[in-house]
N, C-alpha and C. Protein backbone atom coordinates (compact mmCIF):
# COMPACT_ATOMS: atom_id res chain seq x y z
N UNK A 1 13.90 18.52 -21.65
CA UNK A 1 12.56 18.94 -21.31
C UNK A 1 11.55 17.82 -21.59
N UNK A 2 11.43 17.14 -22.52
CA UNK A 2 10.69 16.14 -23.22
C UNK A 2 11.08 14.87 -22.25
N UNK A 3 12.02 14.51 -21.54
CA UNK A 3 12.15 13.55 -20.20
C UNK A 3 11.94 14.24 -19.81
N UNK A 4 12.13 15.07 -19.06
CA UNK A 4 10.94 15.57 -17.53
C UNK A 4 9.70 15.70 -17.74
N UNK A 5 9.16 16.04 -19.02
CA UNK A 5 7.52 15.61 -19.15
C UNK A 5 7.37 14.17 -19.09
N UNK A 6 7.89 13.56 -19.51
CA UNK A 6 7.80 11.65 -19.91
C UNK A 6 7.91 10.84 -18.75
N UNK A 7 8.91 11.88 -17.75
CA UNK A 7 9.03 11.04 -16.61
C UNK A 7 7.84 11.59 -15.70
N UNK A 8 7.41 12.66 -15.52
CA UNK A 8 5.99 13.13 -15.04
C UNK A 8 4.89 12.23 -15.13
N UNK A 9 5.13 12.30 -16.61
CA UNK A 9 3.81 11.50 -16.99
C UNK A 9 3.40 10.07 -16.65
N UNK A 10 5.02 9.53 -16.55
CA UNK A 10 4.79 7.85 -16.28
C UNK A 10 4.62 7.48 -14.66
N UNK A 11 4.99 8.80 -13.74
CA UNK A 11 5.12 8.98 -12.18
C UNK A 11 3.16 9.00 -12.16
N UNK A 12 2.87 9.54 -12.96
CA UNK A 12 1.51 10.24 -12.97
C UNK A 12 0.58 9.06 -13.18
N UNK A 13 0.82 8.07 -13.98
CA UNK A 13 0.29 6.76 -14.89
C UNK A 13 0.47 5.95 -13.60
N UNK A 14 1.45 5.82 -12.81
CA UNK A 14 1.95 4.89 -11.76
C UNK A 14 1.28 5.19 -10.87
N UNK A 15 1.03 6.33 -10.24
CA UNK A 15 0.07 6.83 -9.03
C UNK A 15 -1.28 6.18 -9.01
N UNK A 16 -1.73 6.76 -10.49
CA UNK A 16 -3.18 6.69 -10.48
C UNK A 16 -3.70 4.97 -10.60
N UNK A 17 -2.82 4.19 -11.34
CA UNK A 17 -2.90 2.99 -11.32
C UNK A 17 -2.63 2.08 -9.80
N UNK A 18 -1.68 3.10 -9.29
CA UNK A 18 -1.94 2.49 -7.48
C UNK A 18 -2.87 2.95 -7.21
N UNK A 19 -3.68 4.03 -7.25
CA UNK A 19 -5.19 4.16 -6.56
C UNK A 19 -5.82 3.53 -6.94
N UNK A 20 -5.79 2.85 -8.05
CA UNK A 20 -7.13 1.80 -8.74
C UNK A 20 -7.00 0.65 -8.03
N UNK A 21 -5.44 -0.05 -7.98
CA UNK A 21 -5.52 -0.92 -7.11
C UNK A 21 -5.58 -1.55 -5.89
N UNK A 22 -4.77 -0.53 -4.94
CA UNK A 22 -4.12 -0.62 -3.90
C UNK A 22 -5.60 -1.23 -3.11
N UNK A 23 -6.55 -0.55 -3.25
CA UNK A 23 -7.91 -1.05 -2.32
C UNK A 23 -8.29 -2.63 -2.95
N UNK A 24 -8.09 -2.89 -3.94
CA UNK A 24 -8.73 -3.99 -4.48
C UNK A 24 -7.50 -5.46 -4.10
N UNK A 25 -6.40 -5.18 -3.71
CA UNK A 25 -5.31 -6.08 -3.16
C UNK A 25 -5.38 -6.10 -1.97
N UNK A 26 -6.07 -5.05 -1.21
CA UNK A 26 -6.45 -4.99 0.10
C UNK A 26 -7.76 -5.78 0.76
N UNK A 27 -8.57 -5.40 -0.31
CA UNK A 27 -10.12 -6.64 0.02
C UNK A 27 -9.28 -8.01 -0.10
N UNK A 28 -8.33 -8.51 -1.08
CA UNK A 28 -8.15 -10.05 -1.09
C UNK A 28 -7.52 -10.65 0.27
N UNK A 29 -7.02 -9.14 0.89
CA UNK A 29 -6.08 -9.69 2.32
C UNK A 29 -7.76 -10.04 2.94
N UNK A 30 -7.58 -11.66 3.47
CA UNK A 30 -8.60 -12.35 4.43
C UNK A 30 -8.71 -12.38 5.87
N UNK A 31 -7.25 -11.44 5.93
CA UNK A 31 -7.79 -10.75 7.29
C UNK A 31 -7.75 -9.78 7.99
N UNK A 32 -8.43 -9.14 6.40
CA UNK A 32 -8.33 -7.25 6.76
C UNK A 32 -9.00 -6.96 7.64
N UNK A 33 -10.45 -7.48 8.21
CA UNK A 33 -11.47 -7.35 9.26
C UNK A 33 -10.80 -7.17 10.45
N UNK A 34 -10.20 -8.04 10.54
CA UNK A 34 -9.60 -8.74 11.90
C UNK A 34 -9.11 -6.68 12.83
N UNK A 35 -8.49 -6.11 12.07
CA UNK A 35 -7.76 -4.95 12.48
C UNK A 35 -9.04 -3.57 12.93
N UNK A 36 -10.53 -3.95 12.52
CA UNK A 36 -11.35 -2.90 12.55
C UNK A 36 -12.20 -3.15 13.62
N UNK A 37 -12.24 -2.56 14.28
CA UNK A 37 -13.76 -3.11 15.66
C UNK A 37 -14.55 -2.31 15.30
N UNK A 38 -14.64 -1.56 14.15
CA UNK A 38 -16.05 -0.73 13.78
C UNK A 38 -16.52 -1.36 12.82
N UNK A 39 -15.83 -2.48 12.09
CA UNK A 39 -16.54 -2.59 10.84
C UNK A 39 -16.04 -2.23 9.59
N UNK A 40 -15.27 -0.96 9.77
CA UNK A 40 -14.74 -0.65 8.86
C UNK A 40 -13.24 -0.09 8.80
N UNK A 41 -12.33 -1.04 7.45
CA UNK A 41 -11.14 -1.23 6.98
C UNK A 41 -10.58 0.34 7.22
N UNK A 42 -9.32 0.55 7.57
CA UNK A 42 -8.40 1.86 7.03
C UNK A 42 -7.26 1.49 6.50
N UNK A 43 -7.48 1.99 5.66
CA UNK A 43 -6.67 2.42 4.43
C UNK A 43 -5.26 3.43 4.84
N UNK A 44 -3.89 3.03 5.29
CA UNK A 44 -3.21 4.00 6.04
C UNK A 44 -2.05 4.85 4.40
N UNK A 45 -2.36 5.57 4.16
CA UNK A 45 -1.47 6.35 2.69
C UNK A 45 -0.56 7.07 3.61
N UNK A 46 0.57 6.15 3.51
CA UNK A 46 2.01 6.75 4.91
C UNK A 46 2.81 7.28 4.15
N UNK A 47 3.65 8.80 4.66
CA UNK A 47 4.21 10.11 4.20
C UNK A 47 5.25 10.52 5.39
N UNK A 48 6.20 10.96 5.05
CA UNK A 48 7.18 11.40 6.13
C UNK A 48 7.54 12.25 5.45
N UNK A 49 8.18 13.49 6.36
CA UNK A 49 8.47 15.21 5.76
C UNK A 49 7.41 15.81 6.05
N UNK A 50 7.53 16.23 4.62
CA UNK A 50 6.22 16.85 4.30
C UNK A 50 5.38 16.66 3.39
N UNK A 51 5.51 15.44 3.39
CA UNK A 51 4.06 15.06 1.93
C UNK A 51 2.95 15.04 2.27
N UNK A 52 2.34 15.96 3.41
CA UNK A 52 0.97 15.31 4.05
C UNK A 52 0.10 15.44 2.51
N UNK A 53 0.53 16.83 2.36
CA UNK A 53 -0.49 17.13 1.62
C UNK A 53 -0.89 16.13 0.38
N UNK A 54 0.04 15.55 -0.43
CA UNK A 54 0.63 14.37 -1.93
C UNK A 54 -0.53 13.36 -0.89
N UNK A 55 0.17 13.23 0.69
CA UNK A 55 -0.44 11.53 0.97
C UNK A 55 -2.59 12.08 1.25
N UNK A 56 -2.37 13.13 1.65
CA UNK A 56 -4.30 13.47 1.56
C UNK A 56 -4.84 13.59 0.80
N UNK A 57 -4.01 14.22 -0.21
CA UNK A 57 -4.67 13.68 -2.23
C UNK A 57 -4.70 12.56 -2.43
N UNK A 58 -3.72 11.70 -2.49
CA UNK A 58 -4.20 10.10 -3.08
C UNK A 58 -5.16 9.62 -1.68
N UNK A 59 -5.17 9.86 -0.18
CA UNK A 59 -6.29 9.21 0.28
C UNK A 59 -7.15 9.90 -0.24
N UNK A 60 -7.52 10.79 -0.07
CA UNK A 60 -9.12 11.79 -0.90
C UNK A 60 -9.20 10.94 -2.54
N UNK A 61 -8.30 10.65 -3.42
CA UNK A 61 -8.66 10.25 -4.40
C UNK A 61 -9.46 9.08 -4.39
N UNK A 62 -8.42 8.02 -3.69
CA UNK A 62 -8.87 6.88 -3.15
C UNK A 62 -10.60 6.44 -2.83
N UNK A 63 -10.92 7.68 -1.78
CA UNK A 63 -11.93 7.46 -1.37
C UNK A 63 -13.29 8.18 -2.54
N UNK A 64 -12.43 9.07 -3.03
CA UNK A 64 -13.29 9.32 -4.19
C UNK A 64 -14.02 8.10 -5.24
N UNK A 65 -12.96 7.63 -5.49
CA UNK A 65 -13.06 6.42 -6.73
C UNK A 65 -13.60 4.94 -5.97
N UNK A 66 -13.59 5.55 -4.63
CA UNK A 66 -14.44 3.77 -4.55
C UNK A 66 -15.65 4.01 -3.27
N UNK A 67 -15.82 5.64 -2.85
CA UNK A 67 -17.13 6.35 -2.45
C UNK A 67 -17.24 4.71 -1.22
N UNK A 68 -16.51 4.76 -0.12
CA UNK A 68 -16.49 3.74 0.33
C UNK A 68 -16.10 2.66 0.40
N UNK A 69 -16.54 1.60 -0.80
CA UNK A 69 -16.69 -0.09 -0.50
C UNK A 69 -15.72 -0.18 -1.92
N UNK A 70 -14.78 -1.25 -1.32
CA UNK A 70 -14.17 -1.94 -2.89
C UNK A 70 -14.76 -3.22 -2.34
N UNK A 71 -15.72 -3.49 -3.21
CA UNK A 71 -16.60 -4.74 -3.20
C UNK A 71 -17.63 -4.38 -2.66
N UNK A 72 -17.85 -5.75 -1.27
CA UNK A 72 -18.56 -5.00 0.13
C UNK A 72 -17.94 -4.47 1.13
N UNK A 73 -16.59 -4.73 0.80
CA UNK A 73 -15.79 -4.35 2.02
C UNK A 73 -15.81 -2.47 2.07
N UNK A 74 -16.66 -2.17 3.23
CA UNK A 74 -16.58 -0.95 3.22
C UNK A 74 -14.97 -0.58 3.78
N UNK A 75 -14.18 0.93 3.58
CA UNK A 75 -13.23 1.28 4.01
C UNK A 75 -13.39 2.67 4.11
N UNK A 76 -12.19 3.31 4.68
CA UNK A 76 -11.73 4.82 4.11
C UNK A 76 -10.17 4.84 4.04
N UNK A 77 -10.14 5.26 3.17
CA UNK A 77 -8.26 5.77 3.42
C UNK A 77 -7.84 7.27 3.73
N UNK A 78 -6.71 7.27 4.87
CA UNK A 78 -6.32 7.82 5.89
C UNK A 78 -5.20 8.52 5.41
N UNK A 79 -4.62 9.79 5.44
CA UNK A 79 -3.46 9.95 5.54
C UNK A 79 -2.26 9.76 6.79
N UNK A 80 -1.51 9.40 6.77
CA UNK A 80 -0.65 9.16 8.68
C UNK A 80 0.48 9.08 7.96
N UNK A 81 0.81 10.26 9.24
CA UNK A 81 2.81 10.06 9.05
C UNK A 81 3.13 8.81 9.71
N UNK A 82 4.43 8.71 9.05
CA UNK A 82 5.04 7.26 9.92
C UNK A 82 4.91 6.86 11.69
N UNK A 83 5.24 8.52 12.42
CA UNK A 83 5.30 8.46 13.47
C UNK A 83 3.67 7.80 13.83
N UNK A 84 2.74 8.80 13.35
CA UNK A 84 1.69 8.50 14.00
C UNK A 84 1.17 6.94 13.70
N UNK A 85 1.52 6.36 12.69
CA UNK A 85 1.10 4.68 12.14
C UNK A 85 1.65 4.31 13.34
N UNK A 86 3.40 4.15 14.13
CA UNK A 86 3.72 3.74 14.92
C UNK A 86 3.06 3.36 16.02
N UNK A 87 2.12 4.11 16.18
CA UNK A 87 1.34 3.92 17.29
C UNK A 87 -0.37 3.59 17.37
N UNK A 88 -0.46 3.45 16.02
CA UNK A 88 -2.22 2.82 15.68
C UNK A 88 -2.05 1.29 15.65
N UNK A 89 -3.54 0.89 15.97
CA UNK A 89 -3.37 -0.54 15.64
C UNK A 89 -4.57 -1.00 15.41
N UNK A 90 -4.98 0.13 14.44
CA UNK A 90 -6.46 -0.02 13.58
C UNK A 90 -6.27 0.12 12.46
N UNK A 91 -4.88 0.29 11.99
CA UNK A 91 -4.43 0.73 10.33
C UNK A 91 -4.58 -1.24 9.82
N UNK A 92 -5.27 -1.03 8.50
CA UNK A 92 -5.36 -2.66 8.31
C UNK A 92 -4.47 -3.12 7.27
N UNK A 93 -4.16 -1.75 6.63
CA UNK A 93 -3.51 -1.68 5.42
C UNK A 93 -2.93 -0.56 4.76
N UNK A 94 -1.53 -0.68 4.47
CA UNK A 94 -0.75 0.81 4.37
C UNK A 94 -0.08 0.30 2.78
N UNK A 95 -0.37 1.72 2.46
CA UNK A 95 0.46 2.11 1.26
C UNK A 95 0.92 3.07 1.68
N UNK A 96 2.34 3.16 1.33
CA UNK A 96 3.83 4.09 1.16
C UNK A 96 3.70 5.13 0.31
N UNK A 97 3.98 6.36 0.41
CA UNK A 97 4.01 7.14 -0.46
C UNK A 97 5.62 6.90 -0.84
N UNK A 98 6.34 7.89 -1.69
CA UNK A 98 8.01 8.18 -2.14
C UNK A 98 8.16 8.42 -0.71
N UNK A 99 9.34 7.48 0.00
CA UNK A 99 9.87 8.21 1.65
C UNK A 99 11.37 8.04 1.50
N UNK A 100 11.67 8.45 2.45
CA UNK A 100 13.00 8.46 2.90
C UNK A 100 13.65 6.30 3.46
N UNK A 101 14.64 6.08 3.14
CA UNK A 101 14.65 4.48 3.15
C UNK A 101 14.65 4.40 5.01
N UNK A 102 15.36 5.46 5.36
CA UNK A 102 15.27 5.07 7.59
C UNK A 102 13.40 5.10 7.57
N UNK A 103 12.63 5.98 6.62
CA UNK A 103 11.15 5.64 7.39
C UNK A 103 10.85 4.79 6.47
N UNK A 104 11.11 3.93 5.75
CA UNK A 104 10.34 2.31 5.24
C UNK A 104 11.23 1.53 6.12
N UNK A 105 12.23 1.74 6.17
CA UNK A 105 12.51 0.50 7.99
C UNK A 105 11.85 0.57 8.77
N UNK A 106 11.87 1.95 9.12
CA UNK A 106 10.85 1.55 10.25
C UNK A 106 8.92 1.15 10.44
N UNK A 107 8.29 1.26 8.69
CA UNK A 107 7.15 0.55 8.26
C UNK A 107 7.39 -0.88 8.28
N UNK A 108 8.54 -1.64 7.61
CA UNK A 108 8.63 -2.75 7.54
C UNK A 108 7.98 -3.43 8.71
N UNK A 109 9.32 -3.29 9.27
CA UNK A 109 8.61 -4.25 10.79
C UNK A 109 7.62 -3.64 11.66
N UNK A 110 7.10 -3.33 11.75
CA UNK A 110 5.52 -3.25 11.68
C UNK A 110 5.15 -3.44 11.53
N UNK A 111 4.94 -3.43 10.15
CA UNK A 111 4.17 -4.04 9.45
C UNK A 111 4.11 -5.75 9.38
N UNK A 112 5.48 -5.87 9.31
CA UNK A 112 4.98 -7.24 9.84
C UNK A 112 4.92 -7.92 11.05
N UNK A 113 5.35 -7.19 12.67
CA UNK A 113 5.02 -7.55 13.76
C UNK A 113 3.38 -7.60 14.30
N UNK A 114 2.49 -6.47 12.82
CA UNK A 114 1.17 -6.47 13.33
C UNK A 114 0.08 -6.84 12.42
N UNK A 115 1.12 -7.24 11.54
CA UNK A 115 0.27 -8.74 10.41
C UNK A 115 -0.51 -7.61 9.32
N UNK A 116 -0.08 -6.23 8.88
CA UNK A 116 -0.95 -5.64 8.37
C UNK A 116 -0.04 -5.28 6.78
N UNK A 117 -0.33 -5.92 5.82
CA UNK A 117 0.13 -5.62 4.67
C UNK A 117 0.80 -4.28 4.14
N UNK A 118 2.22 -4.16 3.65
CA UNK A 118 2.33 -2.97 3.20
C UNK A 118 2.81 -2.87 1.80
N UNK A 119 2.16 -2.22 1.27
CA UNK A 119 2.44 -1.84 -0.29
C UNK A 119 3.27 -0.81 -0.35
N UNK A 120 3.92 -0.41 -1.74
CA UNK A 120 4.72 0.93 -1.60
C UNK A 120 4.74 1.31 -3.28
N UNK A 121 4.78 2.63 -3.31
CA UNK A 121 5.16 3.09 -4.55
C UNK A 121 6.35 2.84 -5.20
N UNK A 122 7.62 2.57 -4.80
CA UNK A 122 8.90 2.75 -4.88
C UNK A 122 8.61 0.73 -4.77
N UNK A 123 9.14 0.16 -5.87
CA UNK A 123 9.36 -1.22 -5.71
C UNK A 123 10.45 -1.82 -5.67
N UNK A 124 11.43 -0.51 -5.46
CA UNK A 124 13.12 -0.47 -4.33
C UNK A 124 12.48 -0.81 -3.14
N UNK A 125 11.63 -0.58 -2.41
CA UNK A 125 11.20 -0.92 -1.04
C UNK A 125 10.93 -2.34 -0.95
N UNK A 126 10.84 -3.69 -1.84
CA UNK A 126 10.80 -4.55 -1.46
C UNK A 126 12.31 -4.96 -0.81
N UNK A 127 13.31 -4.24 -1.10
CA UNK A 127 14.54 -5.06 -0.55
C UNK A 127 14.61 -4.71 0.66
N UNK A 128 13.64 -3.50 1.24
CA UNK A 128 14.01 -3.00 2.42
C UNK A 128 12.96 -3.64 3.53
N UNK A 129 12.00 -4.72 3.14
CA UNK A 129 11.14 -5.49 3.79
C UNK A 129 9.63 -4.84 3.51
N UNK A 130 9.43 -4.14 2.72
CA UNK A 130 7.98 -4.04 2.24
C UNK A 130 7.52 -5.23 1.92
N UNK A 131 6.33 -5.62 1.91
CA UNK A 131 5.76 -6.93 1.44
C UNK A 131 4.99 -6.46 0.23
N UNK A 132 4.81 -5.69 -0.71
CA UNK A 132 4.40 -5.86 -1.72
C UNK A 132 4.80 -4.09 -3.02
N UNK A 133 4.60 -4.16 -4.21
CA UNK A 133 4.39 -3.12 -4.63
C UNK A 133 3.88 -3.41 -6.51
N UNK A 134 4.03 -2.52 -7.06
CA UNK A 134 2.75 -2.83 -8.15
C UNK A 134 4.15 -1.59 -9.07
N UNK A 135 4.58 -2.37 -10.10
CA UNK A 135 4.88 -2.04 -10.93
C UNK A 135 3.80 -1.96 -12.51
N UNK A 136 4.47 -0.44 -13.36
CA UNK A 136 4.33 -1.33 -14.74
C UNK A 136 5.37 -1.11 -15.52
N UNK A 137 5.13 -2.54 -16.02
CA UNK A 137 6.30 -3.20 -17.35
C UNK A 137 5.51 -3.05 -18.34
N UNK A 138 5.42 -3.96 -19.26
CA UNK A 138 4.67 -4.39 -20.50
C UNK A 138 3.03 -4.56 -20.32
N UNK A 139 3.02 -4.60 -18.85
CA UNK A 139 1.70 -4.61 -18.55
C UNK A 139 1.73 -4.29 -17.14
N UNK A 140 0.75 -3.90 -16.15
CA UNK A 140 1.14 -3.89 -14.83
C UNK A 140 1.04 -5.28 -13.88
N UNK A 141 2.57 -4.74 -13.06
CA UNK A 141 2.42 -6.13 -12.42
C UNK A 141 2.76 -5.90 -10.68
N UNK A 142 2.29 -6.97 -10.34
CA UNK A 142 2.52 -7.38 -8.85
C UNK A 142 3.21 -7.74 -8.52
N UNK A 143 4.54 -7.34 -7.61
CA UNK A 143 5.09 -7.90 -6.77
C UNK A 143 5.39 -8.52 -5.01
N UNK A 144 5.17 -9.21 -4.94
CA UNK A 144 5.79 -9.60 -3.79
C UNK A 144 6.50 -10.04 -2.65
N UNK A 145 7.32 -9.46 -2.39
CA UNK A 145 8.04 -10.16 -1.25
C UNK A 145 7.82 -11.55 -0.61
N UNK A 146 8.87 -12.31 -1.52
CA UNK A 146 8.21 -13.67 -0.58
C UNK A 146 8.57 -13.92 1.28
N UNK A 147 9.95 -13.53 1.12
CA UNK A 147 10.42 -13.45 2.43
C UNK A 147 9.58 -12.79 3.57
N UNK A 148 9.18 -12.09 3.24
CA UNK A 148 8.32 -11.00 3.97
C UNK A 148 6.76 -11.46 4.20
N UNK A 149 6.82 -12.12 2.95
CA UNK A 149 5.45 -12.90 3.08
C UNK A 149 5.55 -14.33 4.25
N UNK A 150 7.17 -14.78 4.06
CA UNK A 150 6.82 -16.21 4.67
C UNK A 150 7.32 -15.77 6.43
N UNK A 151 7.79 -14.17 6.80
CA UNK A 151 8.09 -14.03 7.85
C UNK A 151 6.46 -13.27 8.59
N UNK A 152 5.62 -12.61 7.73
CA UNK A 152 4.35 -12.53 8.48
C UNK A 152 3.48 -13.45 8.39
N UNK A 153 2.44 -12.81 8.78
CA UNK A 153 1.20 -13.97 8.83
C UNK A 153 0.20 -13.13 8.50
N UNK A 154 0.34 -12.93 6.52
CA UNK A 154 -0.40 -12.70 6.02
C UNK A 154 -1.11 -13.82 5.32
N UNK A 155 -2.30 -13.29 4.77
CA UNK A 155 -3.52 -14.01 4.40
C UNK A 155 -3.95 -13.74 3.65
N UNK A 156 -3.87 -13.95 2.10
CA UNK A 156 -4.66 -13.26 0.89
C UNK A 156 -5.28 -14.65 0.06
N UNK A 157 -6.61 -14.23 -0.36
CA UNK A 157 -7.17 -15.00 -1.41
C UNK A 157 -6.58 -15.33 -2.43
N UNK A 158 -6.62 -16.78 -2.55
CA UNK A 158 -5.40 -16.75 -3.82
C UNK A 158 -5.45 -16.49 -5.34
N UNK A 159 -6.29 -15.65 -5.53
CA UNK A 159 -6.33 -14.72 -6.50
C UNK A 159 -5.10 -14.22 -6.55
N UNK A 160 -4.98 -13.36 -5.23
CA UNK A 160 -3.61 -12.27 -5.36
C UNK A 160 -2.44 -13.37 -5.71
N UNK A 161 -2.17 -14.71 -5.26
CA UNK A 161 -1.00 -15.09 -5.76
C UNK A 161 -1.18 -15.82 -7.16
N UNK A 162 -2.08 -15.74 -7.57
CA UNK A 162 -2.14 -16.24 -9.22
C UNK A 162 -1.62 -15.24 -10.18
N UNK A 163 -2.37 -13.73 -9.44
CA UNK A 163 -1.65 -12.88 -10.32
C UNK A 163 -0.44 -12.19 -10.29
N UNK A 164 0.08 -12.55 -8.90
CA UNK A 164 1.14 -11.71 -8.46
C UNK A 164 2.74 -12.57 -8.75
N UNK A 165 4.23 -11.36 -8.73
CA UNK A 165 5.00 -12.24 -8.90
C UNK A 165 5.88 -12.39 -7.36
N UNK A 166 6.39 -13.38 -7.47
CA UNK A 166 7.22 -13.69 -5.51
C UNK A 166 8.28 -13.64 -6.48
N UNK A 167 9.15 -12.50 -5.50
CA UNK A 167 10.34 -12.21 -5.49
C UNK A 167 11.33 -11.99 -4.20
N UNK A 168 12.29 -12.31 -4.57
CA UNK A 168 12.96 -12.88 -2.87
C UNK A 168 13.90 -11.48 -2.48
């Protein structure tokens, strides 16, 4: 009983620490603009099954905790099933909820055929071609896919690679 609370709790610690960040790794991408003809960034929180509901809480949280702008960069974050991401090409930036590994294949390349960064909860998804995810260890950390990095044509301030670690 005392692990299933512990593991709750650290699932719980991990979430909320991806909502703090996930927008703020997203302003450093330099060419998050590029994907918005309104002006403003989306934020895609991608779910397959039935997690709409898990992926409309962390976007609603999301947008709670940053009431818009991380920085100046105004945004909103979106909930979208995989299917429907398949077919946008205004999403600038996706975070993964827990999925099934056939729907992070099919985010991967996408994600990198349309140059739009993907993060994931599960940092098993870097082997499956995610380009990034946010662990914590001893402290929280960044990972990233270098491969994934050197097969898109992403663009981040190099902030993100000072703090982040490349892993192959």
């Amino acid at each position: 009983m005392i692990g299933f609370l512990s593991a709750g709790a650290e699932d719980s610690l991990l979430l909320n620490t991806h909502i703090r960040m996930i927008p703020k790794i997203m302003a450093l991408d330099t060419q998050v603009l590029s994907h918005s003809s309104s002006g403003k960034v989306i934020l895609g929180v991608v779910y397959d099954d039935n997690r709409k509901n898990s992926a409309k809480k962390v976007a609603d949280e999301i947008n709670a905790d940053y009431d818009g702008y991380v920085g100046t960069l105004p945004f909103v974050a979106i909930a979208i099933s995989v299917e429907e991401l398949m077919l946008r090409h205004d999403i600038a930036f996706v975070y993964l909820l827990e999925m099934r590994n056939s729907s992070v294949r099919r985010v991967a390349p996408w994600g990198i055929l349309n140059s739009v960064p993907t993060f994931s909860y599960n940092s098993e998804n870097l082997d499956l071609g995610i380009l990034g995810a946010i662990a914590i260890e001893r402290s929280t950390v960044i990972y990233l896919n270098k491969n994934v990095l050197k097969e898109g044509k992403f663009r981040f301030n190099d902030t993100l690679f000072q703090i982040a670690r490349l892993v192959v």
